[in-house]
Protein backbone atom coordinates (compact mmCIF):
# COMPACT_ATOMS: atom_id res chain seq x y z
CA UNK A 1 0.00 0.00 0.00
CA UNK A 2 2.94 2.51 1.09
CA UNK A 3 4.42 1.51 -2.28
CA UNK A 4 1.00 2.41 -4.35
CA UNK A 5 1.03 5.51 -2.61
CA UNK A 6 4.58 6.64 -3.29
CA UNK A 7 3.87 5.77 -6.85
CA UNK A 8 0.69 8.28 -6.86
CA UNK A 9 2.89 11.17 -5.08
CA UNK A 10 5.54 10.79 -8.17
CA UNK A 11 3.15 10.55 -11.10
CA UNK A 12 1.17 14.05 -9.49
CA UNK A 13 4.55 15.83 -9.17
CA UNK A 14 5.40 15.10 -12.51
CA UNK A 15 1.81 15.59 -13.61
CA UNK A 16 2.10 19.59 -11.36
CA UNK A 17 5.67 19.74 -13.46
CA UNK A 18 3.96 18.97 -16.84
CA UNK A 19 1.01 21.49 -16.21
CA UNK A 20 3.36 24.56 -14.99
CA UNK A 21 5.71 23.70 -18.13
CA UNK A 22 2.34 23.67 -20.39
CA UNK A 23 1.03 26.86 -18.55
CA UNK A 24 4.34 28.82 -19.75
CA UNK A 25 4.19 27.72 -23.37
CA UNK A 26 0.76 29.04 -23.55
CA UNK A 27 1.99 32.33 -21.57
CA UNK A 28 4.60 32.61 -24.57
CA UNK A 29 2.52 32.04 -27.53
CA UNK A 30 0.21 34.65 -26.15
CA UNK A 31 3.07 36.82 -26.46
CA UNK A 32 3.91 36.02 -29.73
CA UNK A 33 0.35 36.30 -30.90
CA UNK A 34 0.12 39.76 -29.24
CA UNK A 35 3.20 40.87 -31.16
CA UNK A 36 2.60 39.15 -34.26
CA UNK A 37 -1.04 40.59 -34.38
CA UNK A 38 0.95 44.29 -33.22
CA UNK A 39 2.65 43.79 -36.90
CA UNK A 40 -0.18 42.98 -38.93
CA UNK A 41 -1.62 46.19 -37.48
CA UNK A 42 1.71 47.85 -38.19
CA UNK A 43 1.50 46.89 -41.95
CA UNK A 44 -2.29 47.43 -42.58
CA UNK A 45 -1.62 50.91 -41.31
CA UNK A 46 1.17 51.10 -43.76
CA UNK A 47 -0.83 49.84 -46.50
CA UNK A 48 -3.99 52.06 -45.78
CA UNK A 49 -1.45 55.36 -45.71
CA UNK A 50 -1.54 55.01 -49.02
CA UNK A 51 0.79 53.34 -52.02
CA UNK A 52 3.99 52.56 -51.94
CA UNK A 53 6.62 54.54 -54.08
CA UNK A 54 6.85 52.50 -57.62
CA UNK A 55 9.66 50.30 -57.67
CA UNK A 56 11.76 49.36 -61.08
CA UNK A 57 12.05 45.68 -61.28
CA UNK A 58 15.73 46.36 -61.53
CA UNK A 59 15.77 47.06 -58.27
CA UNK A 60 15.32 43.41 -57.29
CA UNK A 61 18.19 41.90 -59.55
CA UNK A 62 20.60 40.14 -57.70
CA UNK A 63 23.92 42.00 -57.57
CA UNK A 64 26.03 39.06 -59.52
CA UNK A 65 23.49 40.16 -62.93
């Protein structure tokens, strides 16, 4: 019985260390989501300011061309 209940005591601390480690990946993709959706703003702002400046396609041609 002593033996059962030691077993129980392990499995819950590991279970207590498996839910904290869970609760802080969730705390970080919150993070990222907050700053990734901070961007999006970032660039629909940018895009409703108005058009960009035209760009020659030259522009974009590697420098070994």
């Amino acid at each position: 019985m002593e033996d059962r209940i030691t077993e129980l005591e392990i499995r819950l601390a590991l279970q207590d260390d498996l839910l904290d480690e869970l609760n802080r990946v969730v705390a970080r993709q919150q993070q990222d989501l907050e700053l990734l959706a901070q961007a999006l703003r970032q660039v629909q702002e940018q895009q409703r300011s108005g058009p960009a400046a035209p760009r020659s396609l030259l522009d974009d041609i590697p420098p070994h061309y």
